[in-house]
PDB file of N, CA and C in Angstrom:
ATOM      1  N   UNK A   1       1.343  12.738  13.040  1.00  0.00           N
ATOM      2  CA  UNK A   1       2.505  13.189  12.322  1.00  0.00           C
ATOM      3  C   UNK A   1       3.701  12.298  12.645  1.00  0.00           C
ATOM      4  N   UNK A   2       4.278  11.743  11.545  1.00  0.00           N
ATOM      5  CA  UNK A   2       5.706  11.234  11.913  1.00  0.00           C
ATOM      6  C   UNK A   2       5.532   9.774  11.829  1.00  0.00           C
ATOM      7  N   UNK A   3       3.814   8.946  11.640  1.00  0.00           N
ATOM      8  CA  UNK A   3       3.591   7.849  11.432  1.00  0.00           C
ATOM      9  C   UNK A   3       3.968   7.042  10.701  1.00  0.00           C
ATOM     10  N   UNK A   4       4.690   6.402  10.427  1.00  0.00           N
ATOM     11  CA  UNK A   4       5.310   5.457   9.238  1.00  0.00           C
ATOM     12  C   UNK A   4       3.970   4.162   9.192  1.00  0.00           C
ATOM     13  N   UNK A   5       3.465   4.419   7.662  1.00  0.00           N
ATOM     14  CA  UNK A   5       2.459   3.697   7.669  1.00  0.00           C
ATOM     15  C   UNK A   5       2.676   2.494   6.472  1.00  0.00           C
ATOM     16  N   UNK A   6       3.607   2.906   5.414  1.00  0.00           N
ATOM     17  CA  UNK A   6       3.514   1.677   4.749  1.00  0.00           C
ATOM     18  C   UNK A   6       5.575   1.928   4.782  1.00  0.00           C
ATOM     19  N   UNK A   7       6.019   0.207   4.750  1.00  0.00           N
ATOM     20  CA  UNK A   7       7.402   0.077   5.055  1.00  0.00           C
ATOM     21  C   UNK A   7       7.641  -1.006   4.088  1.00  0.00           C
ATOM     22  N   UNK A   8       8.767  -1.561   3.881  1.00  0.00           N
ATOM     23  CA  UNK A   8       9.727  -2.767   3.433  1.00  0.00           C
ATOM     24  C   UNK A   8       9.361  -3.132   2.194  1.00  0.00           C
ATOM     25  N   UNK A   9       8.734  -2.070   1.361  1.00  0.00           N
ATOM     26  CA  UNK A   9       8.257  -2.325   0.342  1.00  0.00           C
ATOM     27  C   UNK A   9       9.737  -2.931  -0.829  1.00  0.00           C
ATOM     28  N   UNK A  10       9.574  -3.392  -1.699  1.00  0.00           N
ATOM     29  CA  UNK A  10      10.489  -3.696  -2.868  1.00  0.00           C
ATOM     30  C   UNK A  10      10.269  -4.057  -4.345  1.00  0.00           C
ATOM     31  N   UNK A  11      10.632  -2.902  -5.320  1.00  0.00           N
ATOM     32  CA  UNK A  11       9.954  -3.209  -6.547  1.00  0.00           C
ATOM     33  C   UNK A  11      10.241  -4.462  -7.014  1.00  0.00           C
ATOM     34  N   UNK A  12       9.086  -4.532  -7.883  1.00  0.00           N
ATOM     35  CA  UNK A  12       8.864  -5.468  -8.317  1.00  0.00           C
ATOM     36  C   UNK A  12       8.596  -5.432  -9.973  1.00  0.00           C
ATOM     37  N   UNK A  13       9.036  -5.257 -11.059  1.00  0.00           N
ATOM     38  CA  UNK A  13       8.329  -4.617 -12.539  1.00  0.00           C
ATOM     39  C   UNK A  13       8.017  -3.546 -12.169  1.00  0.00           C
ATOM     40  N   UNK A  14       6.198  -3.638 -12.480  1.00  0.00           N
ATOM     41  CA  UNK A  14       6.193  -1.795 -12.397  1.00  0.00           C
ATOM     42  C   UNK A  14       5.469  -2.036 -10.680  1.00  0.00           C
ATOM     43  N   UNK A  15       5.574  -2.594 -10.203  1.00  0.00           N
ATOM     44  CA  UNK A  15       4.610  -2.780  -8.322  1.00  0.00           C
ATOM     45  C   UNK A  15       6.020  -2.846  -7.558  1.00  0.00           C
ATOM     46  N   UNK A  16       5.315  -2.777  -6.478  1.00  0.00           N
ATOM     47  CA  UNK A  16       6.179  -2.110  -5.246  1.00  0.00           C
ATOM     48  C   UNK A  16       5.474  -3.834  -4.513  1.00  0.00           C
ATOM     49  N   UNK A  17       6.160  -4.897  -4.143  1.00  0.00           N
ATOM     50  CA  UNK A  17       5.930  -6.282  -3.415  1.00  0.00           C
ATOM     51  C   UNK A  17       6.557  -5.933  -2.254  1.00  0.00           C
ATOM     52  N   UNK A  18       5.597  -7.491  -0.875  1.00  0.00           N
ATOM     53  CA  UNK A  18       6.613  -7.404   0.149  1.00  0.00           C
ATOM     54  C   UNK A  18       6.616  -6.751   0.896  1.00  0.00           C
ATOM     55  N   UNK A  19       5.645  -5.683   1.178  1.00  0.00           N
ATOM     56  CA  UNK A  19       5.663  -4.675   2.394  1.00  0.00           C
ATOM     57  C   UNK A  19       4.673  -4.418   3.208  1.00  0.00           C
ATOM     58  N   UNK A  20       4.742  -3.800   4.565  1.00  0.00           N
ATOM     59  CA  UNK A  20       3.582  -3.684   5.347  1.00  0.00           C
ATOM     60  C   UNK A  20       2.736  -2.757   5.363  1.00  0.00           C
ATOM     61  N   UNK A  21       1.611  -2.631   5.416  1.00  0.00           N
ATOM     62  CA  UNK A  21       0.945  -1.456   5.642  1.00  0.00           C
ATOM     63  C   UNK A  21      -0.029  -1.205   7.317  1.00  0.00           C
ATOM     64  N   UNK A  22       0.510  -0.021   7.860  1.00  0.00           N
ATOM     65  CA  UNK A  22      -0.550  -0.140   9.225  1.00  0.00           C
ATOM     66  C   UNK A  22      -1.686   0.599   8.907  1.00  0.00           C
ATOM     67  N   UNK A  23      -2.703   0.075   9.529  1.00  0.00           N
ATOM     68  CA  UNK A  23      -4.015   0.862   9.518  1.00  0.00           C
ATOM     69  C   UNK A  23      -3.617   1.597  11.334  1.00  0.00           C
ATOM     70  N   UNK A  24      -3.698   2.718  10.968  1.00  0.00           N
ATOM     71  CA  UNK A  24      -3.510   3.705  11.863  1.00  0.00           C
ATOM     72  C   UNK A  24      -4.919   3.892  13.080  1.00  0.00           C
ATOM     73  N   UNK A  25      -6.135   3.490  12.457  1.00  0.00           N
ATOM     74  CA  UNK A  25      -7.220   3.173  13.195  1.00  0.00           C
ATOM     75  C   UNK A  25      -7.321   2.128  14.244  1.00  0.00           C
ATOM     76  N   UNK A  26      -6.888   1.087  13.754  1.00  0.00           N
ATOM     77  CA  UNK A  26      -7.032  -0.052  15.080  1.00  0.00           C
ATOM     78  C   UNK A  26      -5.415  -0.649  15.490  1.00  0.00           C
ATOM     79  N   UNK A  27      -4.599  -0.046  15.355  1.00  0.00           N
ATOM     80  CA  UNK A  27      -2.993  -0.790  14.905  1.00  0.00           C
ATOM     81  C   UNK A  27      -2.261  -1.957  14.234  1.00  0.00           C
ATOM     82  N   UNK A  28      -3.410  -2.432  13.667  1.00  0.00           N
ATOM     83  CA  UNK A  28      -2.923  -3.819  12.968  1.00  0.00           C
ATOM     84  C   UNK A  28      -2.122  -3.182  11.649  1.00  0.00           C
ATOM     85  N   UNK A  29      -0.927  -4.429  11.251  1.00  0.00           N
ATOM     86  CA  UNK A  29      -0.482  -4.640  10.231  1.00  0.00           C
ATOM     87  C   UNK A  29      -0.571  -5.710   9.429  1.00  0.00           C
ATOM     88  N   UNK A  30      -0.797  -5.253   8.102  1.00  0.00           N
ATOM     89  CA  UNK A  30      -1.274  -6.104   7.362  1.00  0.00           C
ATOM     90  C   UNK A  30       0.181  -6.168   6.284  1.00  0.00           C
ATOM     91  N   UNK A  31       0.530  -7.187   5.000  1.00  0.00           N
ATOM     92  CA  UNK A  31       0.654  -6.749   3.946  1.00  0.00           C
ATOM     93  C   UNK A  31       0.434  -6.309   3.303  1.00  0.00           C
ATOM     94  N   UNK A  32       1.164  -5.574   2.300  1.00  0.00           N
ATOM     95  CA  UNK A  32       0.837  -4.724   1.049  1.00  0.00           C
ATOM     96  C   UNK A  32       1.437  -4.999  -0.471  1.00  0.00           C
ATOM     97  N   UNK A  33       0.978  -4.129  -1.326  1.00  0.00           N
ATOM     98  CA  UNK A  33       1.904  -4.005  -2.594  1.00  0.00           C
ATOM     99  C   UNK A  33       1.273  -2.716  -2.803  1.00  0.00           C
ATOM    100  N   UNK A  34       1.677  -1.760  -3.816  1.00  0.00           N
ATOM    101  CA  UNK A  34       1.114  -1.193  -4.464  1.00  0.00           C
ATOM    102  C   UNK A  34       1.837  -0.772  -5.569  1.00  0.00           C
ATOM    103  N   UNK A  35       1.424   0.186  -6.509  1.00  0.00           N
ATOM    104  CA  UNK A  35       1.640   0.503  -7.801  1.00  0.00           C
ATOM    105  C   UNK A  35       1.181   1.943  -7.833  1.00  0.00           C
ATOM    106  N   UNK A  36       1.719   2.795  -8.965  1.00  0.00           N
ATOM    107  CA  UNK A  36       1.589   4.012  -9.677  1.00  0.00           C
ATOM    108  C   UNK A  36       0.931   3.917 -10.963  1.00  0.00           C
ATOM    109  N   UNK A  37      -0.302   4.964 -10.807  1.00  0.00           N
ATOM    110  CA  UNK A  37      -1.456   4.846 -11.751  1.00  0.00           C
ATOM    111  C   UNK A  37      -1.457   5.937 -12.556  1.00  0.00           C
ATOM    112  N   UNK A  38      -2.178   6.364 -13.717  1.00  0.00           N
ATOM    113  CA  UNK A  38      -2.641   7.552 -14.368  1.00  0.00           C
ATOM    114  C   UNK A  38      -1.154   8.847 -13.945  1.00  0.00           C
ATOM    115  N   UNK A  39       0.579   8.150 -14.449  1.00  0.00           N
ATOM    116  CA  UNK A  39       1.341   9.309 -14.878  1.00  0.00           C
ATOM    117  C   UNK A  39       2.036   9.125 -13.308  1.00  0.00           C
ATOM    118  N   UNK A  40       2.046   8.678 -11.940  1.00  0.00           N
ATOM    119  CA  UNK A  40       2.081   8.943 -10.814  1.00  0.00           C
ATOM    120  C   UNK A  40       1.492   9.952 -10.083  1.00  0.00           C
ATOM    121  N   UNK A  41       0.007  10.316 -10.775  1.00  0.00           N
ATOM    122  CA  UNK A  41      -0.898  11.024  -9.659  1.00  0.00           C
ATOM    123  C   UNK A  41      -1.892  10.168  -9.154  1.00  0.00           C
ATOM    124  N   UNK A  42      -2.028   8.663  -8.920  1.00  0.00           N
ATOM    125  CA  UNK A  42      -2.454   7.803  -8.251  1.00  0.00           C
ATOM    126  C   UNK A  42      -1.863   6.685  -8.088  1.00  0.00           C
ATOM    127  N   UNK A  43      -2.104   5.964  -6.641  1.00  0.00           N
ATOM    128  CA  UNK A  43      -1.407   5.266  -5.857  1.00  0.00           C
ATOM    129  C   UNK A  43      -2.212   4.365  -5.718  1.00  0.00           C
ATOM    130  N   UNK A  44      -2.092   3.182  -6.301  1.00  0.00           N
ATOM    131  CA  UNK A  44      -3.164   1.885  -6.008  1.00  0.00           C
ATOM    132  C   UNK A  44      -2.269   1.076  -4.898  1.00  0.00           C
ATOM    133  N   UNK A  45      -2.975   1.200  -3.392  1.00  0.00           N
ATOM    134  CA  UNK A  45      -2.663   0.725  -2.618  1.00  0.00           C
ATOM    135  C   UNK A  45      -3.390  -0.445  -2.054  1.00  0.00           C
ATOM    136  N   UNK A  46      -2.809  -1.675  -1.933  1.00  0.00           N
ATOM    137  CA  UNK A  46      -3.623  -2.957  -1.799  1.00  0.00           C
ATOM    138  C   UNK A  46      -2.855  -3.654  -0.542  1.00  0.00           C
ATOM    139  N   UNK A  47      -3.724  -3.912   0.898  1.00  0.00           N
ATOM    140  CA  UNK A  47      -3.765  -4.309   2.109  1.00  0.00           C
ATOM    141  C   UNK A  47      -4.358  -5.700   2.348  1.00  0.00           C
ATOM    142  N   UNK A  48      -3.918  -6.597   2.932  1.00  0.00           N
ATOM    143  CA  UNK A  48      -3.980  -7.892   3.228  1.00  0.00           C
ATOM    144  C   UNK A  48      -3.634  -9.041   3.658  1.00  0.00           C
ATOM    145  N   UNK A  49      -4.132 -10.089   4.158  1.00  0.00           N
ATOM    146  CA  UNK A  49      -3.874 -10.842   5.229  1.00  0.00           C
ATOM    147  C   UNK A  49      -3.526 -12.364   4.545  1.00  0.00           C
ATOM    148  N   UNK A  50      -2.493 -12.788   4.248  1.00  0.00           N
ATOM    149  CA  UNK A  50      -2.015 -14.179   3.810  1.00  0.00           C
ATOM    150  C   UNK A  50      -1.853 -13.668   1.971  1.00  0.00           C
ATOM    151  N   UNK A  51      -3.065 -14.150   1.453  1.00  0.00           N
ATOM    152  CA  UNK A  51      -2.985 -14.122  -0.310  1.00  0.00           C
ATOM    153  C   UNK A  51      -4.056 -12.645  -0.079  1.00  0.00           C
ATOM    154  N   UNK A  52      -3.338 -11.753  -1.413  1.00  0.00           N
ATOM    155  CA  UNK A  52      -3.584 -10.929  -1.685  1.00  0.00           C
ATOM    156  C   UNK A  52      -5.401 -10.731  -2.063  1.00  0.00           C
ATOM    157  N   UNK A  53      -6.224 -11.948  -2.309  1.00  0.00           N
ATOM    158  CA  UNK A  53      -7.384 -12.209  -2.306  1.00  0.00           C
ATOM    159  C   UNK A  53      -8.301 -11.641  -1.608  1.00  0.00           C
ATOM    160  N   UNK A  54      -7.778 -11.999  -0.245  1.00  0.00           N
ATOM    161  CA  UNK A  54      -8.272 -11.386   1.740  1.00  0.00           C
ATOM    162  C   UNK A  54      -7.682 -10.616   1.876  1.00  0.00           C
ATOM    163  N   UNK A  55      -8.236  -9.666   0.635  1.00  0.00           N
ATOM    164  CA  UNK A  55      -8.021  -8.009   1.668  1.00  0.00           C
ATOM    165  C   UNK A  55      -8.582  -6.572   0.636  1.00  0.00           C
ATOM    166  N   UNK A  56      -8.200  -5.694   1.116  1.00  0.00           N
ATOM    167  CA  UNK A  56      -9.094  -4.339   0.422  1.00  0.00           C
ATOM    168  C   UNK A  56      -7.924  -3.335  -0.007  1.00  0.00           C
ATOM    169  N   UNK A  57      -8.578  -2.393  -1.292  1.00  0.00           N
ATOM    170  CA  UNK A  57      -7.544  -1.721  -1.959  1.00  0.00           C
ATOM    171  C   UNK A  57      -7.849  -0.479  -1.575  1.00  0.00           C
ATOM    172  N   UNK A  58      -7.391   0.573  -2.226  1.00  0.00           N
ATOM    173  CA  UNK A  58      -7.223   1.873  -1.781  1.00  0.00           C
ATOM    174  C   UNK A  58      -6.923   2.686  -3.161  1.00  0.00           C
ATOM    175  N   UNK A  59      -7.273   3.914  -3.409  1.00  0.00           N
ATOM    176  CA  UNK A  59      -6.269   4.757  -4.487  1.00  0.00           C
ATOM    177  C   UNK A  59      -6.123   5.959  -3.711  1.00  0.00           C
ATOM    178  N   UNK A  60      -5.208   6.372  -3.741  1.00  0.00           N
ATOM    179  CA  UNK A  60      -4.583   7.513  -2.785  1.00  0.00           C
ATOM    180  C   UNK A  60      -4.560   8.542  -3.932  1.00  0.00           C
ATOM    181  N   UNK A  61      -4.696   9.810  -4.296  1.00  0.00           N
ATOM    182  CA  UNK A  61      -4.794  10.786  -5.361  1.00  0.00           C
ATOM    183  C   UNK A  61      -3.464  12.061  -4.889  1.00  0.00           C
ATOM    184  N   UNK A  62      -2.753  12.034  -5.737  1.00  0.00           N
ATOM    185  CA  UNK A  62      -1.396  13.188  -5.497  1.00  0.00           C
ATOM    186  C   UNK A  62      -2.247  14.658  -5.176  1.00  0.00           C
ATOM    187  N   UNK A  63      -1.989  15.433  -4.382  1.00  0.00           N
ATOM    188  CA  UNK A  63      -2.692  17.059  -4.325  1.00  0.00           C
ATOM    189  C   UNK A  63      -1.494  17.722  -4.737  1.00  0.00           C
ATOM    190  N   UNK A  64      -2.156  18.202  -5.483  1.00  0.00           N
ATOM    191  CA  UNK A  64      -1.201  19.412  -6.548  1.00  0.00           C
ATOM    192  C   UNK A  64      -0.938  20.553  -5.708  1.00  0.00           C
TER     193      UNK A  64
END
């Protein structure tokens, strides 16, 4: 609780550029971007190391 996991984000069009994301599992920080999907009840969250290429995405789903 109280973890700040993704930071310094800054829009970009319709994406969010420029920011970090921690993986809370091993403590590394990586970069991020992400974006708002299907209305803003999904969160395409994308993690990675140099070019956005080297690395893995995520969709996070809003709970109603």
């Amino acid at each position: 609780m109280g973890l700040v996991i993704l930071s310094g984000l800054k829009k970009d069009g319709d994406e969010y550029t420029g920011g970090q994301i921690l993986d809370p599992d091993n403590g590394k920080v990586y970069s991020s971007k992400i974006y708002l999907a299907n209305g803003g009840k999904k969160l395409n969250v994308r993690g990675f190391v140099g070019v956005s290429l080297l690395g893995r995405s995520q969709v996070w789903e809003r709970q109603e």
